[in-house]
Protein backbone atom coordinates (compact mmCIF):
# COMPACT_ATOMS: atom_id res chain seq x y z
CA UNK A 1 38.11 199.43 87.22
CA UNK A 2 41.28 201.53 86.60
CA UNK A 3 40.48 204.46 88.82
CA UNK A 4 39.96 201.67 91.63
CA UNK A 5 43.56 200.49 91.18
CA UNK A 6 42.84 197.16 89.36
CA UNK A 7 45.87 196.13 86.39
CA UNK A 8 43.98 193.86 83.97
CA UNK A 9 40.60 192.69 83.21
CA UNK A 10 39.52 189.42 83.17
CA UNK A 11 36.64 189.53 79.68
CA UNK A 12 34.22 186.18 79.71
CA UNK A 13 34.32 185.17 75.82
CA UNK A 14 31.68 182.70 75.37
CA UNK A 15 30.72 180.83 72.57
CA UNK A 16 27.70 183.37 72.02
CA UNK A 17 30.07 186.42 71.63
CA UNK A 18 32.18 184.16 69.24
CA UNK A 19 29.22 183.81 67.23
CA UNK A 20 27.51 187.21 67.26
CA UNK A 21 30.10 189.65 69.32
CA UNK A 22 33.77 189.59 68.15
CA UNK A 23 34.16 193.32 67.62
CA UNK A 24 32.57 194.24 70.59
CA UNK A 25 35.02 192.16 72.26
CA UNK A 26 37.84 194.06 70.55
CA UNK A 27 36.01 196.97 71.58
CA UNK A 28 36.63 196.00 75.06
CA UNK A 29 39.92 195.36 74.68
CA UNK A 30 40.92 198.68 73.42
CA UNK A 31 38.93 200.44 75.85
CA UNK A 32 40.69 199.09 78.42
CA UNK A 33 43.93 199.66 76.86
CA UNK A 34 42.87 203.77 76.64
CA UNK A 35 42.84 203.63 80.42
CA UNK A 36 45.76 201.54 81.15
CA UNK A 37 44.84 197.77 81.32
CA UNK A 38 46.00 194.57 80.11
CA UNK A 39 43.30 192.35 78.87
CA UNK A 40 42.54 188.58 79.60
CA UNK A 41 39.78 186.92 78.16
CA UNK A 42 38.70 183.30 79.22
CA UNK A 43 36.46 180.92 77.40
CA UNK A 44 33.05 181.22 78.96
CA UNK A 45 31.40 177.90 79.35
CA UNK A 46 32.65 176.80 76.09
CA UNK A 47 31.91 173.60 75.41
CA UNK A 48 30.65 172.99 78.99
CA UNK A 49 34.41 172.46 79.89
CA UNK A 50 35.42 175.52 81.34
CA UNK A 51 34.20 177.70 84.08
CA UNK A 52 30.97 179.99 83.28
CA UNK A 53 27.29 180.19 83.15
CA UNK A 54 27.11 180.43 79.23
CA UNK A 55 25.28 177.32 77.18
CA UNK A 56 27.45 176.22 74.62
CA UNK A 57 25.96 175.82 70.71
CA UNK A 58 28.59 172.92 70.24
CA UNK A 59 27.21 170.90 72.46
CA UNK A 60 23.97 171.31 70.95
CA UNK A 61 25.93 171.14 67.27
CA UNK A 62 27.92 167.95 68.46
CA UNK A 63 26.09 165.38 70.18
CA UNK A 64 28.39 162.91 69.08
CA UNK A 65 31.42 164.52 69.92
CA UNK A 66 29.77 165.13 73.92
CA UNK A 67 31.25 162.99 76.96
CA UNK A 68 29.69 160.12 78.19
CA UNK A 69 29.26 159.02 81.88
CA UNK A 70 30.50 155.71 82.56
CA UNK A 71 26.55 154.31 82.11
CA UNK A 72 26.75 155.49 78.49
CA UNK A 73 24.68 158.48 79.05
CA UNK A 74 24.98 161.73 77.22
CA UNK A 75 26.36 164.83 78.96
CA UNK A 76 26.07 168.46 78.02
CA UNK A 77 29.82 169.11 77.33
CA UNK A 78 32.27 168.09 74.64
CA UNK A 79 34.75 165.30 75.38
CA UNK A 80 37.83 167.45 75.19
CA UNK A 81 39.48 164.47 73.61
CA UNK A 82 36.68 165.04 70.11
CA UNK A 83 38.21 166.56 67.38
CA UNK A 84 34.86 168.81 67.78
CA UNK A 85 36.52 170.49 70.90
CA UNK A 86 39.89 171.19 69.31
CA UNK A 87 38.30 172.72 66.39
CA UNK A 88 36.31 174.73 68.51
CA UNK A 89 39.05 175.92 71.10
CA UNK A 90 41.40 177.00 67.80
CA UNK A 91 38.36 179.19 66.21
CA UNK A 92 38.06 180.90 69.66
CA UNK A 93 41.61 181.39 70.09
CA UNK A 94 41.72 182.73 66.91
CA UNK A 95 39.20 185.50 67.59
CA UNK A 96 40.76 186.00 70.85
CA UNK A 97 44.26 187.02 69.45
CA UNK A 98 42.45 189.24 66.74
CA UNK A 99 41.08 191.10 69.58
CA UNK A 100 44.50 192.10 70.84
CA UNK A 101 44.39 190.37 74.40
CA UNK A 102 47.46 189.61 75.66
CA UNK A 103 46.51 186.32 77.26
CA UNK A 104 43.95 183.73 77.59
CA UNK A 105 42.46 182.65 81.59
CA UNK A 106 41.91 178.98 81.42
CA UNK A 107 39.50 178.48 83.73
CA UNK A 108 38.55 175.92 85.83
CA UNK A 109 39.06 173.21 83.03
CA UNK A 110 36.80 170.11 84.45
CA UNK A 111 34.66 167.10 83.37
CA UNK A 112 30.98 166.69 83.36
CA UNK A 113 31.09 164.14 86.30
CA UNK A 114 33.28 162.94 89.07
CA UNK A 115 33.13 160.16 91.48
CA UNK A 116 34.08 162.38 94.29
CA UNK A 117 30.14 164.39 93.78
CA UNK A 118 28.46 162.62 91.78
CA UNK A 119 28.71 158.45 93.64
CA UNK A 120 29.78 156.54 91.32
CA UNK A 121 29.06 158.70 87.94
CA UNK A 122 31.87 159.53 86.26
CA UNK A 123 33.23 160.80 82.49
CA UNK A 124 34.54 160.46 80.25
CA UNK A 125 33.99 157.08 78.53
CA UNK A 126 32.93 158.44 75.16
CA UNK A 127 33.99 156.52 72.00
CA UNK A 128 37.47 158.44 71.50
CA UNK A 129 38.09 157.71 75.45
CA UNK A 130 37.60 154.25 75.02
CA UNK A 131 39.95 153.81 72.08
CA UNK A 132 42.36 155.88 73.61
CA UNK A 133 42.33 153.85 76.68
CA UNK A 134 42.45 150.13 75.12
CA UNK A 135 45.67 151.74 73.51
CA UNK A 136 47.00 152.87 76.43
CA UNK A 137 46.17 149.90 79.11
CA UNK A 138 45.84 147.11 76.79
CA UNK A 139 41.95 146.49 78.00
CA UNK A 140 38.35 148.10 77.85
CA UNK A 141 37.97 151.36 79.92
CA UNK A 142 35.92 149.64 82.80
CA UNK A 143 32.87 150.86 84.23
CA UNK A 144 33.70 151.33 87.62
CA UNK A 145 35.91 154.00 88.34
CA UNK A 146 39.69 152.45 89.60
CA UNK A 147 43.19 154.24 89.96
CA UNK A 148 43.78 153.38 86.69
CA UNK A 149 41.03 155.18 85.13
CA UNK A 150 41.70 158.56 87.97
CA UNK A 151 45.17 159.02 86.12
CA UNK A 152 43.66 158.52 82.25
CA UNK A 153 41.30 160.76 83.41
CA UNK A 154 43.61 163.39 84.65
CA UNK A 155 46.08 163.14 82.02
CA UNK A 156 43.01 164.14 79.68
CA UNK A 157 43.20 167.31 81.22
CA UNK A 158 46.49 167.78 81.84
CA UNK A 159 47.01 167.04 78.35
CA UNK A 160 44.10 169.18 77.01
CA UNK A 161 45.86 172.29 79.10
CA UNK A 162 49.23 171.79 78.00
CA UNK A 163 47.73 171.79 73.71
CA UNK A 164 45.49 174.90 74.67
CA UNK A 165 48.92 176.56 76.34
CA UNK A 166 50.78 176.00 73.21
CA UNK A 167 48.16 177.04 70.73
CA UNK A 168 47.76 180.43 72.83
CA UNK A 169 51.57 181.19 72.43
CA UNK A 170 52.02 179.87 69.05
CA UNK A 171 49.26 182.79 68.60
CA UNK A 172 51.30 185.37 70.33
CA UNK A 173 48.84 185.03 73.76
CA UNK A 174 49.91 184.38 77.18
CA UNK A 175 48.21 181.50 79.46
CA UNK A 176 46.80 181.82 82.94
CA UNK A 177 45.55 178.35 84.42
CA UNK A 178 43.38 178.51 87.06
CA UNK A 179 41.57 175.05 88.50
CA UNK A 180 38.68 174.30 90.98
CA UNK A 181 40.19 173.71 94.37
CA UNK A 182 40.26 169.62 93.73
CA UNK A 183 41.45 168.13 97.19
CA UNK A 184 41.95 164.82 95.74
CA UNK A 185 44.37 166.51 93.44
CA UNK A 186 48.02 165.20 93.12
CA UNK A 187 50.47 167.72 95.03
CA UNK A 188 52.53 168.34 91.78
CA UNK A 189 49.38 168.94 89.73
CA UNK A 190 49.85 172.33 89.96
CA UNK A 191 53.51 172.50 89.46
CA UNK A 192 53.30 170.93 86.12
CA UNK A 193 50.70 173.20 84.98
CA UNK A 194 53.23 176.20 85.97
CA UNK A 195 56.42 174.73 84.54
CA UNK A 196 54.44 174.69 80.85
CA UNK A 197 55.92 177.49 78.29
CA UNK A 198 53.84 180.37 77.74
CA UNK A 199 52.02 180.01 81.38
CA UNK A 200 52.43 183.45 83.26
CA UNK A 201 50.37 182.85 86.21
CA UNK A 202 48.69 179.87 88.10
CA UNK A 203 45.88 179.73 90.53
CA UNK A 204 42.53 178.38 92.00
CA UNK A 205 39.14 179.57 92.38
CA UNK A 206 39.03 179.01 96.36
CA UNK A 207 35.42 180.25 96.89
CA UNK A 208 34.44 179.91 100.45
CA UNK A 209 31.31 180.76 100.09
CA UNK A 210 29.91 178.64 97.06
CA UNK A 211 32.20 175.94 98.61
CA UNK A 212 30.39 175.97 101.78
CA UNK A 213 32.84 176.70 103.97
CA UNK A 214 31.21 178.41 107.24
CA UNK A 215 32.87 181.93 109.14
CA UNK A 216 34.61 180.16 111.45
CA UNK A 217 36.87 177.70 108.98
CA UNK A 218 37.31 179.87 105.74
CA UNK A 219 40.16 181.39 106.68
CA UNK A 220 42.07 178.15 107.25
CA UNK A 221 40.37 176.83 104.00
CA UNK A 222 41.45 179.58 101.61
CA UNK A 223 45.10 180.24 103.42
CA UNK A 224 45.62 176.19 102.62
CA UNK A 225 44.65 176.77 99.13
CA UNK A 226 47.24 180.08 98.54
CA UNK A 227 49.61 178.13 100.34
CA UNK A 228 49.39 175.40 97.80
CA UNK A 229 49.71 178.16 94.79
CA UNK A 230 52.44 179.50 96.07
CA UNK A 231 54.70 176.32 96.43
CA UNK A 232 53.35 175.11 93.24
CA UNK A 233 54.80 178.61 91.61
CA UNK A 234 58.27 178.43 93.75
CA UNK A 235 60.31 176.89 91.22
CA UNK A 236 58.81 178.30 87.94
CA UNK A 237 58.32 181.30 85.90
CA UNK A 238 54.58 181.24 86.21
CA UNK A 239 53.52 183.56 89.08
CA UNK A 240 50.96 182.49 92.03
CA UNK A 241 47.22 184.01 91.33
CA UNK A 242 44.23 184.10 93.68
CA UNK A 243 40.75 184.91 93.09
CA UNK A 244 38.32 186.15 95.66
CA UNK A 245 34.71 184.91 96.08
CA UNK A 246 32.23 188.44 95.16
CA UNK A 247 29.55 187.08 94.48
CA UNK A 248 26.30 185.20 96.76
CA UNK A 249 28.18 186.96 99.32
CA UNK A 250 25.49 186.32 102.24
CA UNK A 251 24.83 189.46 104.67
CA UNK A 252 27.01 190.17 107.32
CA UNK A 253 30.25 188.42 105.77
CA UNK A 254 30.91 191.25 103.30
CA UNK A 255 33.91 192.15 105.27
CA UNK A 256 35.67 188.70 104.72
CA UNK A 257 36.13 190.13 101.22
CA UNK A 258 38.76 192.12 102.87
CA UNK A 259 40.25 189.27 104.76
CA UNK A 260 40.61 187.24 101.73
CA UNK A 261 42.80 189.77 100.08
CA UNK A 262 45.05 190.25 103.19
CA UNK A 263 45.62 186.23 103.62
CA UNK A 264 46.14 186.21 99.87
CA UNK A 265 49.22 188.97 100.23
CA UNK A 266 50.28 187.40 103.47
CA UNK A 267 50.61 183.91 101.92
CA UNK A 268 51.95 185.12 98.66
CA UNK A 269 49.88 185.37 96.09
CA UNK A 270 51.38 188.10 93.36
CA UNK A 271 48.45 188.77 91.68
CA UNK A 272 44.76 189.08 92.99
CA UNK A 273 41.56 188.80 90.73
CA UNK A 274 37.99 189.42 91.69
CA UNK A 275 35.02 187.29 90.32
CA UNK A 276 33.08 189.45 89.73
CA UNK A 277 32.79 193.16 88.35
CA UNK A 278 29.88 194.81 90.43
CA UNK A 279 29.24 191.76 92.72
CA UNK A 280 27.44 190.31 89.21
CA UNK A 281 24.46 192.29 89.96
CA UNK A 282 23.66 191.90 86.90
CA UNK A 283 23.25 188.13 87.25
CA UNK A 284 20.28 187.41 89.36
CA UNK A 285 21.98 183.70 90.78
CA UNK A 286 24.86 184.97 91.99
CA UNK A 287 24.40 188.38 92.77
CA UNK A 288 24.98 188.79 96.88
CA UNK A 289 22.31 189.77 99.06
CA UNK A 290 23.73 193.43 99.27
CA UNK A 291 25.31 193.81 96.34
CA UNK A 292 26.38 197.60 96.77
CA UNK A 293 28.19 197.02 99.87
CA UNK A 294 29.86 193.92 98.43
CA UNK A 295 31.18 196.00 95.86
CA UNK A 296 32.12 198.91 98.06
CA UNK A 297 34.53 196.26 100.43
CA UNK A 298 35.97 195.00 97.31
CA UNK A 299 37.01 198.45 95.89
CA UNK A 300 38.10 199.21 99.49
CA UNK A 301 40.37 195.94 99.41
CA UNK A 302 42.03 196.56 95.94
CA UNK A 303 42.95 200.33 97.00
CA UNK A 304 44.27 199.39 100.01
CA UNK A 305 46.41 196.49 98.59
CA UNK A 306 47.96 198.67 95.94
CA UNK A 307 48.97 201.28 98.68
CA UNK A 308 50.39 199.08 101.58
């Protein structure tokens, strides 16, 4: 990753190598520092809350701590309003800064269920949610999923970003947030998210691929989506990131790889990240159909960026 030009390296730090692999993720770490990069690290699937194909033990651990969909049934992710989740998130980020990261990639930070694809399933209406929101409104959370209940659920993440932001700098770490591209997302969303202390960089995960965008509209969909980062960015310290799709890359659209970084530098992203090392060959779902090429186009992309 070094000889091909890349900065940093973005280590997945799920709940299994909390368990069983914290030195080998401080191995990592200081390997990469021996050849020149910065290390991230970004909770893998933990809790079911964040990006990544990782189970997590607490849910299994917690089942009374996990959301609830606005039926009452049980989902397999903690309700990031459950003390559970808190205690978890602080044990992590206390093995993360022992590591000697320099920051933490919160990504794609999202609830079990949302009207927008699911009908009318939606979470979180757990116990804690419930009591949180008679305090708040003055009535029972309803059922049915109003404006109301869109900003309480919102502000659960919003608020569960800005506590994870402040525990990763009161621990010396750095914060990267990076959300699903959410069109039904409020235009400042992003722009609060940057203007929090301790966040260096903001972003989405525009995947045009896995979002089933087709060749002839994924430029316009991922140029809208840097376009948003970058505005969101304008007025803070936090600087605009973009990831690029690398993965279940179909055949014959390997080359939009290359695209993706060029729109991403035309538009204004600062700093590009790839998901994922090798075209995640190793990973049998999402590895692309030609994996070597893939990963050939993407160390193509990165050289060429850091030389133009």
């Amino acid at each position: 990753m070094a000889s091909m030009g890349s900065s940093f390296a973005v280590h997945a730090f799920s709940e299994s190598d909390l368990r069983w692999n914290p030195d080998t993720m401080r191995g990592l770490v200081d390997a990469g520092a021996e050849v020149g990069l910065e290390s991230w690290t970004t909770p893998w699937g933990l809790a079911g809350v964040f990006g990544g194909e990782s189970p997590s033990y607490a849910v299994m651990a917690h089942p009374e701590a996990c959301q609830r969909d606005n039926t009452g049934v049980h989902l397999p992710a903690l309700c990031p309003r459950q003390p559970a989740f808190r205690q978890l998130m602080e044990q992590w980020l206390d093995a993360v800064a022992a590591t000697g990261a320099s920051a933490c990639q919160w990504d794609e930070p999202h609830l079990a269920r949302r009207p927008s694809d699911t009908g009318n399933r939606w979470a979180c209406r757990c116990d804690a949610c419930q009591v949180a929101f008679r305090e708040e409104a003055g009535r029972d959370l309803p059922s049915a999923w109003d404006r109301e209940v869109d900003r309480f659920v919102r502000r659960l993440l919003s608020d569960t970003v800005a506590w994870l932001t402040t525990e990763a700098r009161r621990r010396g770490l750095a914060s990267s947030v990076v959300l699903l591209p959410d069109e039904e997302a409020g235009a400042d969303d992003l722009g609060t998210l940057a203007s929090l202390p301790g966040v260096r960089y903001v972003g989405v995960t525009p995947y045009w691929v896995l979002a089933g965008v087709g060749p002839e509209h994924w430029e316009t969909y991922l140029r809208r989506w840097c376009e948003r980062v970058v505005t969101a960015t304008s007025d803070a310290e936090a600087e605009p990131l973009g990831w690029v799709q690398a993965f279940a890359i179909p055949t014959g659209r390997e080359a939009e790889i290359t695209r993706g970084v060029e729109i991403m530098r035309e538009t204004g992203i600062t700093t590009i990240a790839v998901w994922a090392h090798r075209a995640c060959v190793a990973m049998s779902g999402l590895t692309p159909e030609n994996p070597e090429l893939v990963w050939r186009t993407v160390q193509d992309a990165v050289a060429t960026a850091r030389t133009s």
